[in-house]
PDB file of N, CA and C in Angstrom:
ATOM      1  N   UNK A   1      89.823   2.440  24.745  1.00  0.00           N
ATOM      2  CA  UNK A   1      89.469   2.529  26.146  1.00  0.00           C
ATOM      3  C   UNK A   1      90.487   1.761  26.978  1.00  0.00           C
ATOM      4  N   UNK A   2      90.830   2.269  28.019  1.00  0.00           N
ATOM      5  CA  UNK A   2      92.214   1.265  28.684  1.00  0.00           C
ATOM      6  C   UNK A   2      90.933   0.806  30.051  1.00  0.00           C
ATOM      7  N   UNK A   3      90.715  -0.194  30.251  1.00  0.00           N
ATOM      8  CA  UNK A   3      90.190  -0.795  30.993  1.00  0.00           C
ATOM      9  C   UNK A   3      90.569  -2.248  32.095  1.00  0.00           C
ATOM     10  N   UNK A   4      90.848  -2.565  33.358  1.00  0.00           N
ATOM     11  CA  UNK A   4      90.248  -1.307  34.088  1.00  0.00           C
ATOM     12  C   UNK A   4      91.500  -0.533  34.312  1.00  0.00           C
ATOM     13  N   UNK A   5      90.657   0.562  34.854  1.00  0.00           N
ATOM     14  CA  UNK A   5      91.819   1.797  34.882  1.00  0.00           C
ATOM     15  C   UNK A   5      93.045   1.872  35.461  1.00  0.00           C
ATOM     16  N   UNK A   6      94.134   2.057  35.065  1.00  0.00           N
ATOM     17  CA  UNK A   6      95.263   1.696  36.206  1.00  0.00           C
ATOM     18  C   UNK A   6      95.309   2.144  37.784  1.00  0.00           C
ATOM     19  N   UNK A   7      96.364   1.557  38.512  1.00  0.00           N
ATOM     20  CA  UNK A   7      95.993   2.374  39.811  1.00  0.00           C
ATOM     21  C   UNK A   7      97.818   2.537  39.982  1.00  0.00           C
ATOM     22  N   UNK A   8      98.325   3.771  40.121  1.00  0.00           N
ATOM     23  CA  UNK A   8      99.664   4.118  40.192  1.00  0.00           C
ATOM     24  C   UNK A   8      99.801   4.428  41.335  1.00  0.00           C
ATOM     25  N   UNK A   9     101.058   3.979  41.646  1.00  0.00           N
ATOM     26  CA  UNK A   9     101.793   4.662  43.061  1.00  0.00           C
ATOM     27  C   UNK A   9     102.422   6.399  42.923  1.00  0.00           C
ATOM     28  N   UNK A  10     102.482   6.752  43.797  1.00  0.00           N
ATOM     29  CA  UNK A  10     103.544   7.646  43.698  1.00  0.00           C
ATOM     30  C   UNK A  10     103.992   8.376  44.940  1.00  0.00           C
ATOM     31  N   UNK A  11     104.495   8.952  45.310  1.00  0.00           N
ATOM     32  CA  UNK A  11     105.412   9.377  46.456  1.00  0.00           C
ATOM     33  C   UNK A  11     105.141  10.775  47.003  1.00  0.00           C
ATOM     34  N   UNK A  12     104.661  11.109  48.331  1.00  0.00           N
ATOM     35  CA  UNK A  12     104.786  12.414  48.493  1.00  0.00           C
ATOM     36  C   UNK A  12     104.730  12.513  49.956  1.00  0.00           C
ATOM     37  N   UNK A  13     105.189  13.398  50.279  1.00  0.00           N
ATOM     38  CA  UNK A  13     106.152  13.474  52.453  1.00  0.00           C
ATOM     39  C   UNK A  13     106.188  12.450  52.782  1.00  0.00           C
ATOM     40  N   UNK A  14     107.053  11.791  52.004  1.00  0.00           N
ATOM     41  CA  UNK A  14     107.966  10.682  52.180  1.00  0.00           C
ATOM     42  C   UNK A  14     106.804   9.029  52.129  1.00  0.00           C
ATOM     43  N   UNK A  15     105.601   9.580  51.922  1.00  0.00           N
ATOM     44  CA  UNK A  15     104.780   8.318  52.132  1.00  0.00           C
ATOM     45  C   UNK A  15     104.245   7.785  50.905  1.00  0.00           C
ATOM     46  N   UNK A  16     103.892   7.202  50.235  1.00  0.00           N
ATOM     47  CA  UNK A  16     103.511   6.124  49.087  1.00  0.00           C
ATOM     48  C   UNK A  16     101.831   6.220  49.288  1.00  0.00           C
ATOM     49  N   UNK A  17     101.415   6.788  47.915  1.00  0.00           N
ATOM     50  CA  UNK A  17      99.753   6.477  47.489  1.00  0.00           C
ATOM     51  C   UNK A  17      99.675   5.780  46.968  1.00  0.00           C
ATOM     52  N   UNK A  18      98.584   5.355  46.588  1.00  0.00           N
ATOM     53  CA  UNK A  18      98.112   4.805  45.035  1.00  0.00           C
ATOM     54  C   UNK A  18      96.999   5.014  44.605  1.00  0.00           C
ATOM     55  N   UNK A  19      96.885   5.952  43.502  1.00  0.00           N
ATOM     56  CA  UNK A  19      95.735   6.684  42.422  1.00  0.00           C
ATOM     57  C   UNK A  19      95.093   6.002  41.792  1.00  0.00           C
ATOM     58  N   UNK A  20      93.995   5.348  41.507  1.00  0.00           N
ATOM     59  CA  UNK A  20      93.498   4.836  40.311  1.00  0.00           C
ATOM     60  C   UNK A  20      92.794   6.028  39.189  1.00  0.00           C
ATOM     61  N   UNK A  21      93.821   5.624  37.943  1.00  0.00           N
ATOM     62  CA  UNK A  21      93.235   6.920  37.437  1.00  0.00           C
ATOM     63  C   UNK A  21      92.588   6.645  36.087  1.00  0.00           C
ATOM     64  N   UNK A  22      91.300   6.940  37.142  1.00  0.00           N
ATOM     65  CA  UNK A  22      90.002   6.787  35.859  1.00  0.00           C
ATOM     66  C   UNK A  22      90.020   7.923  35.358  1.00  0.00           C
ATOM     67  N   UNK A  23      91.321   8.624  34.965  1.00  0.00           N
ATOM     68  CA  UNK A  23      91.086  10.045  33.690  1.00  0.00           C
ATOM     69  C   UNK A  23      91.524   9.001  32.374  1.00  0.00           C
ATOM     70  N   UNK A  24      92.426   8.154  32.827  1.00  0.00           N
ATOM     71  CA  UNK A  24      92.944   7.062  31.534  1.00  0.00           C
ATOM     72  C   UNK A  24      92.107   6.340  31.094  1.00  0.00           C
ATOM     73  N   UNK A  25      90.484   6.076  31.710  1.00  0.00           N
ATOM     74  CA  UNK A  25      89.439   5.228  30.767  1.00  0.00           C
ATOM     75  C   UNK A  25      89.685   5.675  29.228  1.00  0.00           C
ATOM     76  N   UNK A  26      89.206   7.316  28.940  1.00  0.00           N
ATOM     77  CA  UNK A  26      88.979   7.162  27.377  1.00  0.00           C
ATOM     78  C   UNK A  26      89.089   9.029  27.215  1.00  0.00           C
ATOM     79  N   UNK A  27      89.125   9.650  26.401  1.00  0.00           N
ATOM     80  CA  UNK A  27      89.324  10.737  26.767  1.00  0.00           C
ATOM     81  C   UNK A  27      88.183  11.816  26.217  1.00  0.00           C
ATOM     82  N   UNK A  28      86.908  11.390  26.141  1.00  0.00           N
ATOM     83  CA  UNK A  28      85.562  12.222  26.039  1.00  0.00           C
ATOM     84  C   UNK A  28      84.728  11.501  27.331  1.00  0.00           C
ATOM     85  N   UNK A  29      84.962  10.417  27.762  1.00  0.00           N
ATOM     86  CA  UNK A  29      84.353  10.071  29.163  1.00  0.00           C
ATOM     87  C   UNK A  29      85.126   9.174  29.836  1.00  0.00           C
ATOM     88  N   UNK A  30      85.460   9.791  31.149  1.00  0.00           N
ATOM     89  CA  UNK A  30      86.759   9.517  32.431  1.00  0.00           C
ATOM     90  C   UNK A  30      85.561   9.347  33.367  1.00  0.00           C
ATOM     91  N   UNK A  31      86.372   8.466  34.377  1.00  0.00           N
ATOM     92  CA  UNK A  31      86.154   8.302  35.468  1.00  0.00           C
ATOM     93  C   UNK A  31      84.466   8.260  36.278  1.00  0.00           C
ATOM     94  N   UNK A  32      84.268   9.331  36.885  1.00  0.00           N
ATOM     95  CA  UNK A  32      81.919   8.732  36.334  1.00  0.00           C
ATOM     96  C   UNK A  32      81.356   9.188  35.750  1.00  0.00           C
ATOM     97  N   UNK A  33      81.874   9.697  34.782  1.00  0.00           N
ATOM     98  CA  UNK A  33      80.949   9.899  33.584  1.00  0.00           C
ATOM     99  C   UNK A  33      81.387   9.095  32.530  1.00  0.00           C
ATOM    100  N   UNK A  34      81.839   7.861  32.670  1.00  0.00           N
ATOM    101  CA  UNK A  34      81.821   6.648  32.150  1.00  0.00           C
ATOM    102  C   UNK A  34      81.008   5.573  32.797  1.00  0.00           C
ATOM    103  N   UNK A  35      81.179   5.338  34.147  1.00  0.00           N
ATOM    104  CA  UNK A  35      80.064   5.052  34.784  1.00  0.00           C
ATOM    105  C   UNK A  35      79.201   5.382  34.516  1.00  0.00           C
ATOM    106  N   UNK A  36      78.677   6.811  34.846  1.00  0.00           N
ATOM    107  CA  UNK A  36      77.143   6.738  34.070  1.00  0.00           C
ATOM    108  C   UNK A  36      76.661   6.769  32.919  1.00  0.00           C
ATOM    109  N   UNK A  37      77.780   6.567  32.171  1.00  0.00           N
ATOM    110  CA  UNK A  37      77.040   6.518  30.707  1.00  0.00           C
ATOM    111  C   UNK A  37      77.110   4.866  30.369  1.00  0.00           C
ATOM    112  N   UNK A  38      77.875   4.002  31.249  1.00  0.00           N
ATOM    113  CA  UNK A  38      78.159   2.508  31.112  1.00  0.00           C
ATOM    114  C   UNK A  38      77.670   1.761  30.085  1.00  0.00           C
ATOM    115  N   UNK A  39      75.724   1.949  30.662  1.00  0.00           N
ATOM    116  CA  UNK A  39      75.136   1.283  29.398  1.00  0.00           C
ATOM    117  C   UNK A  39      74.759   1.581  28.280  1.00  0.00           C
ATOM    118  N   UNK A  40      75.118   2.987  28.021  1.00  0.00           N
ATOM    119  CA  UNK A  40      74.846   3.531  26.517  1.00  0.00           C
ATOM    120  C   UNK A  40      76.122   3.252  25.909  1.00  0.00           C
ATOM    121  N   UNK A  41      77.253   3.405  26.371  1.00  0.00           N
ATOM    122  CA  UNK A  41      78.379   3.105  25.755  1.00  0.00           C
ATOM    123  C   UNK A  41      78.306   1.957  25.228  1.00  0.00           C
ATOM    124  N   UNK A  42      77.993   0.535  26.442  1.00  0.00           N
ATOM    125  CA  UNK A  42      77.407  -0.872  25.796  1.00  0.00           C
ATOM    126  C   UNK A  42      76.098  -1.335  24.608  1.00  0.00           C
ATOM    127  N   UNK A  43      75.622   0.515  24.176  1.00  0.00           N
ATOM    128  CA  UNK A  43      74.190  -0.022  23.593  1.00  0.00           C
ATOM    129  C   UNK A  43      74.726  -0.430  22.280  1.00  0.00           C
ATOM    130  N   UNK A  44      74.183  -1.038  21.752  1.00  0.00           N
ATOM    131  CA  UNK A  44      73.841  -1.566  20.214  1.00  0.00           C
ATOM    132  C   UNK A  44      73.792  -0.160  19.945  1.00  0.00           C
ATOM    133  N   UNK A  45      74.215   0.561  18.375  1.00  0.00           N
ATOM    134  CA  UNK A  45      74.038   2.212  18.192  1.00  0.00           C
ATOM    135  C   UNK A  45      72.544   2.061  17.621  1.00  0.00           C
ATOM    136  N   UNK A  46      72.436   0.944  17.058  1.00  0.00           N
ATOM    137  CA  UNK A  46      70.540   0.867  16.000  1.00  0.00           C
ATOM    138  C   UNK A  46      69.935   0.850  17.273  1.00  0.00           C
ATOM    139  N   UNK A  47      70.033   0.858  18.687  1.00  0.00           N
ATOM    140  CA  UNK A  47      68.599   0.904  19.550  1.00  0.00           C
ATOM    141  C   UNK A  47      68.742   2.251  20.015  1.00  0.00           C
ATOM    142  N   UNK A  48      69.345   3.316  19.604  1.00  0.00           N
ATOM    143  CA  UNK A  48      68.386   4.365  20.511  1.00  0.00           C
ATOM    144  C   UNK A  48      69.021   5.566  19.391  1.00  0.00           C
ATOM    145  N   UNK A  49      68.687   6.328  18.981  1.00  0.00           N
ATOM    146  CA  UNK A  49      68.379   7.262  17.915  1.00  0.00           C
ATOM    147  C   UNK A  49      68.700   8.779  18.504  1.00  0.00           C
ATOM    148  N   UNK A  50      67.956   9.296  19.413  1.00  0.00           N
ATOM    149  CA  UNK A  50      68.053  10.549  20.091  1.00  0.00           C
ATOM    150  C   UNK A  50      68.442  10.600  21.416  1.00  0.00           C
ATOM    151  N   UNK A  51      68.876  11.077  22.102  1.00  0.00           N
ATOM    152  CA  UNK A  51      69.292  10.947  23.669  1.00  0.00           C
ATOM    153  C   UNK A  51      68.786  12.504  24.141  1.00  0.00           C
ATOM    154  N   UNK A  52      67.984  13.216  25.174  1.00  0.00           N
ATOM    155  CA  UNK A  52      67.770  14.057  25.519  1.00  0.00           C
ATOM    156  C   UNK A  52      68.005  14.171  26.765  1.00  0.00           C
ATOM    157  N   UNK A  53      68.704  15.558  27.536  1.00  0.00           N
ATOM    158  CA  UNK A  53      69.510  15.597  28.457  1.00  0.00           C
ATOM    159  C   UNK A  53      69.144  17.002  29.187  1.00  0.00           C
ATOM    160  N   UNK A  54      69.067  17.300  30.292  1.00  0.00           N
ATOM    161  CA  UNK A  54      68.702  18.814  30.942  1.00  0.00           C
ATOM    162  C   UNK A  54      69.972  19.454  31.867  1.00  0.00           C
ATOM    163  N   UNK A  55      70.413  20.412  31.788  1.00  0.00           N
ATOM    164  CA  UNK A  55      71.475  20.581  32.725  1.00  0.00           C
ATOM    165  C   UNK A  55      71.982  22.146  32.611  1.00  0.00           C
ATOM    166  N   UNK A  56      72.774  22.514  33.266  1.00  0.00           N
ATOM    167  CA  UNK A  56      73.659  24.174  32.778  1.00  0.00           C
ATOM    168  C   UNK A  56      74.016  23.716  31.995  1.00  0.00           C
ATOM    169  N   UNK A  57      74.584  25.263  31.613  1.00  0.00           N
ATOM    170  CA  UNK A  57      75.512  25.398  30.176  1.00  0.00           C
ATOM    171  C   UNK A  57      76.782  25.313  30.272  1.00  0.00           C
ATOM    172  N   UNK A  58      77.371  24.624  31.590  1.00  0.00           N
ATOM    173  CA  UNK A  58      78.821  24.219  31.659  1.00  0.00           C
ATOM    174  C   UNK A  58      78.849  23.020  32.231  1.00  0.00           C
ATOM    175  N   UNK A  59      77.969  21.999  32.322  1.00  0.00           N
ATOM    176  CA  UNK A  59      78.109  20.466  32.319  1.00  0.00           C
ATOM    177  C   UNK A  59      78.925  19.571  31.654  1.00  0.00           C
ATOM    178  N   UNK A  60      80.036  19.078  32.154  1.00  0.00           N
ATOM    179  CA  UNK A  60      80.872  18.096  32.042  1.00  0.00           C
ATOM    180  C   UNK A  60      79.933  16.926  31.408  1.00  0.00           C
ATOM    181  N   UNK A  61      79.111  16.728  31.511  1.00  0.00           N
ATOM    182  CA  UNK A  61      78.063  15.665  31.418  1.00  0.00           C
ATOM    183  C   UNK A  61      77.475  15.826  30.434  1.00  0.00           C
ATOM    184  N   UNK A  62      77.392  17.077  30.207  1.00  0.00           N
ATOM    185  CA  UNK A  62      76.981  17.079  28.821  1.00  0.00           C
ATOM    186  C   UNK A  62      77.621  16.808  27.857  1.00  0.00           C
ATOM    187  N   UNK A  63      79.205  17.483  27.590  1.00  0.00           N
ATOM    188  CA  UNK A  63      80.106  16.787  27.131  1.00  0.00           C
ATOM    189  C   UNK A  63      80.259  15.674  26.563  1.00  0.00           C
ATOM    190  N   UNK A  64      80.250  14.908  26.967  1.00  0.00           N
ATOM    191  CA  UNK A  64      80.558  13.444  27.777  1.00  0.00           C
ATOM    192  C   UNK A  64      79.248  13.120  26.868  1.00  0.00           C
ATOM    193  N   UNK A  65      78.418  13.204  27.367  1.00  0.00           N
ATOM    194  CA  UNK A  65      77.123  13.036  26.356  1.00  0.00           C
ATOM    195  C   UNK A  65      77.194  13.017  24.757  1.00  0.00           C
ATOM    196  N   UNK A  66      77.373  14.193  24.486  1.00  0.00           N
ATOM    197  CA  UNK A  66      77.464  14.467  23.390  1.00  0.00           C
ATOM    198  C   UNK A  66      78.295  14.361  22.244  1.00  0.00           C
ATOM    199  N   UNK A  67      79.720  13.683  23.214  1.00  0.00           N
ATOM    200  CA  UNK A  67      81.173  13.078  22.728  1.00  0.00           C
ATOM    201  C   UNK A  67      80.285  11.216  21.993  1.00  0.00           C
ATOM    202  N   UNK A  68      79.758  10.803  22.999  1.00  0.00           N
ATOM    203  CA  UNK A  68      79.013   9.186  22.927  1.00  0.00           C
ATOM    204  C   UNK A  68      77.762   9.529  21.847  1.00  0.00           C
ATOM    205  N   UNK A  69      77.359  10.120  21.354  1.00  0.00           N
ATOM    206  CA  UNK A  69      76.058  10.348  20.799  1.00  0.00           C
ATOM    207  C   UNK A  69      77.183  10.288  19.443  1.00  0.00           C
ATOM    208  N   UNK A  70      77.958  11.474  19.311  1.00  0.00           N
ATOM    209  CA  UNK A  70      78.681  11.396  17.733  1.00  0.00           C
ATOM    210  C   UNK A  70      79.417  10.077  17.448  1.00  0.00           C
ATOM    211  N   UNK A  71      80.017   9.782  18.648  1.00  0.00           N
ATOM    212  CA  UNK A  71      80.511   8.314  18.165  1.00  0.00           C
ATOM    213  C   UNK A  71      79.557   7.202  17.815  1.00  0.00           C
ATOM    214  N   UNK A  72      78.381   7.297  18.439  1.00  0.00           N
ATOM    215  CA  UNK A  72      77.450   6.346  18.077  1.00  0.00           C
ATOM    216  C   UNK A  72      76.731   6.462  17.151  1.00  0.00           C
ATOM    217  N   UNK A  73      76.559   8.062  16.163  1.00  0.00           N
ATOM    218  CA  UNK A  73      75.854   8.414  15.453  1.00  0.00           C
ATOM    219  C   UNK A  73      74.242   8.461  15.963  1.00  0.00           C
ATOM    220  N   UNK A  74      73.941   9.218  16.931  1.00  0.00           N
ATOM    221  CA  UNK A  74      73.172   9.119  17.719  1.00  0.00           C
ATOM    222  C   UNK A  74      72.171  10.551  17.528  1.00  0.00           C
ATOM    223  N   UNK A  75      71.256  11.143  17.930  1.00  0.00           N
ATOM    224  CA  UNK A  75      71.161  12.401  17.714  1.00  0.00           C
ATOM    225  C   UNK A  75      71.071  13.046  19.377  1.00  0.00           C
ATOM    226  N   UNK A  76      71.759  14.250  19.291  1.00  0.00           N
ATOM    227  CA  UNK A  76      71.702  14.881  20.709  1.00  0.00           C
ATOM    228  C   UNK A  76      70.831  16.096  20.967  1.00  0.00           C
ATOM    229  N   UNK A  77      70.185  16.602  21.913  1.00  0.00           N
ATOM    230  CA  UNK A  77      69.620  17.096  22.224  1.00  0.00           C
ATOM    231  C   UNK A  77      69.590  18.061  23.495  1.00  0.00           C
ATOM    232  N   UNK A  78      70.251  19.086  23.651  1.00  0.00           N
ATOM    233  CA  UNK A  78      70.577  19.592  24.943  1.00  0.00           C
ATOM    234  C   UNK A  78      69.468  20.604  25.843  1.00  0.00           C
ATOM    235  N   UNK A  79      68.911  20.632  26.417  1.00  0.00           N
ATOM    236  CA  UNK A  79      67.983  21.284  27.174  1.00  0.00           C
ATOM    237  C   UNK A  79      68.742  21.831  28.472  1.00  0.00           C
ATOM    238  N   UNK A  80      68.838  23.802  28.380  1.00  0.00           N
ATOM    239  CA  UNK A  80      69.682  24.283  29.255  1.00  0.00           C
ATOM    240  C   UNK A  80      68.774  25.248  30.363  1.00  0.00           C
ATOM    241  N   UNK A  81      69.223  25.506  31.243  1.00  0.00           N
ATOM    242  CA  UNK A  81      68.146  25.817  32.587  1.00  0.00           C
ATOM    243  C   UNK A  81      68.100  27.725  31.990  1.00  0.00           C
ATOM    244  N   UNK A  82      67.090  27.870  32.246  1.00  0.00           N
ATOM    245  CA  UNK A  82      66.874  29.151  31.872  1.00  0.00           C
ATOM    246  C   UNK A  82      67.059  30.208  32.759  1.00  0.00           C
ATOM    247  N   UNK A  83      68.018  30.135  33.676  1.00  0.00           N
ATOM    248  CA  UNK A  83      68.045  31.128  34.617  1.00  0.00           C
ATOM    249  C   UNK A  83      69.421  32.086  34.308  1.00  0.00           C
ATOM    250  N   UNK A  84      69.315  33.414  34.971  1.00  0.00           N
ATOM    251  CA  UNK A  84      70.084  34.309  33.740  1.00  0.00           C
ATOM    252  C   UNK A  84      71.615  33.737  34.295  1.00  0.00           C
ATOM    253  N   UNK A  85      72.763  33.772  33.575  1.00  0.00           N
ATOM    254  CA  UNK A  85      74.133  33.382  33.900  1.00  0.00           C
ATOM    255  C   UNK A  85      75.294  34.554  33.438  1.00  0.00           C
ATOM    256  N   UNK A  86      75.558  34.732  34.472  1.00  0.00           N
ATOM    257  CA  UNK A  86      77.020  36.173  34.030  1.00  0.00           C
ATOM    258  C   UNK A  86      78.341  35.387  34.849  1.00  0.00           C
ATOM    259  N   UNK A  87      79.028  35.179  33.981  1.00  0.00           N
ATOM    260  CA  UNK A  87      80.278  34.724  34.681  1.00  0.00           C
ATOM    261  C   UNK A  87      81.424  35.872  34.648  1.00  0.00           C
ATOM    262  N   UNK A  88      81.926  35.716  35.647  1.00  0.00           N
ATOM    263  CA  UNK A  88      82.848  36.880  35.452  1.00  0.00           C
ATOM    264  C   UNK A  88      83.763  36.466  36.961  1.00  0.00           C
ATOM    265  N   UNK A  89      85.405  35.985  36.677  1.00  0.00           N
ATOM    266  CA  UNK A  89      86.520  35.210  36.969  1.00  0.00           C
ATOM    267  C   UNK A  89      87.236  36.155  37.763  1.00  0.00           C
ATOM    268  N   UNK A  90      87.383  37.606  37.571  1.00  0.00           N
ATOM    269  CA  UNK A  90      87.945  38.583  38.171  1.00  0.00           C
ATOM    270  C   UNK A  90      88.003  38.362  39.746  1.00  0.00           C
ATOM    271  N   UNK A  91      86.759  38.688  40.045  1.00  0.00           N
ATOM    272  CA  UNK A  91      86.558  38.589  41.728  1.00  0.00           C
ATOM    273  C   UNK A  91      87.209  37.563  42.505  1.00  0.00           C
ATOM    274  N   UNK A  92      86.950  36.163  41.646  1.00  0.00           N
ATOM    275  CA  UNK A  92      87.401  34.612  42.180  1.00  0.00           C
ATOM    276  C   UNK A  92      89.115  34.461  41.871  1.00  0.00           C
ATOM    277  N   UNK A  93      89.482  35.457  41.255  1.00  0.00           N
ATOM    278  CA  UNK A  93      90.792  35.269  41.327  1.00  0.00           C
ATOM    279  C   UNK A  93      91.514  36.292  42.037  1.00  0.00           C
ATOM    280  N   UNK A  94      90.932  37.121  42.127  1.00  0.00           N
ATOM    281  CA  UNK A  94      91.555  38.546  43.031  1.00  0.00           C
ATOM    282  C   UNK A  94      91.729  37.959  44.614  1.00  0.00           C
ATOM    283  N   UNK A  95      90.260  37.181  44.966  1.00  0.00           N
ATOM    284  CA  UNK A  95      90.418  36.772  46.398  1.00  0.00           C
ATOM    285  C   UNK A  95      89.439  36.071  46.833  1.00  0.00           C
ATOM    286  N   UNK A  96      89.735  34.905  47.676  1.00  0.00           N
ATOM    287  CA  UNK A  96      89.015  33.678  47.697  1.00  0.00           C
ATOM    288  C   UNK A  96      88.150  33.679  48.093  1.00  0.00           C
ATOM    289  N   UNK A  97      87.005  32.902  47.815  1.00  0.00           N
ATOM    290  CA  UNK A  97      85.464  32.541  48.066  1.00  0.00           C
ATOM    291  C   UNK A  97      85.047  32.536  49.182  1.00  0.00           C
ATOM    292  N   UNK A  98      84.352  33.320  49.855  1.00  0.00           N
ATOM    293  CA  UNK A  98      84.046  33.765  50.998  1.00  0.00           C
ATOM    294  C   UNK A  98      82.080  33.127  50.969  1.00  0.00           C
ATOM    295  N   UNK A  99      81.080  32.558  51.389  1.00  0.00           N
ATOM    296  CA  UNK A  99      79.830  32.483  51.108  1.00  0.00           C
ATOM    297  C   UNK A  99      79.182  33.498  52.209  1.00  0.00           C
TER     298      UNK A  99
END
C-alpha cells in the first residue's frame, strides 16, 4: 500500500496542478473505495468471516470488496438488483448522450 498517497505536479496551458493520486493507494482498492473499506482493511481477519453486500452487476465496489475478502480469507457474498439489464455500447458511441 503506498500511503499517504502522493500528490504530483504537472503542467498544462502553461499552468501547474497538483493531483493527489489515490489510484497509487493499492491496486484492488484506490482512492474511496479504500476509504470506505478503511476499517475492514484494519480488521483483525479472525473477526468477521462473511461480508454481505447489495449493488448492480457492474459495481466498482464490489470489486473492491471482494479483492479484501480473498485477501483476508473472508467469505463473500454478492446480492445483485433484479431489474432486467441489456447493455449495448453501439448507440453511446455512435453519438452522445442526449437525456
Amino acid at each position: 500500500m503506498t500511503l499517504p498517497s502522493p500528490v504530483e505536479p504537472f503542467r498544462f496551458a502553461g499552468r501547474i496542478f497538483r493531483v493527489k493520486r489515490d489510484d497509487l493507494i493499492h491496486p484492488d482498492f484506490s482512492g474511496n473505495k479504500y476509504r470506505k473499506l478503511y476499517r475492514f482493511i484494519h480488521t483483525n481477519p479472525d473477526a468477521i468471516h462473511t461480508i454481505v453486500s447489495y449493488g448492480g452487476i457492474q459495481s466498482n465496489a464490489m470489486l473492491s470488496i471482494a479483492a479484501l475478502c480473498r485477501l483476508k480469507g473472508w467469505r463473500f457474498e454478492y446480492i445483485c438488483k433484479t431489474e432486467k439489464c441489456r447493455i449495448d455500447l453501439k448507440p453511446a458511441v455512435i453519438q452522445p448522450y442526449s437525456p
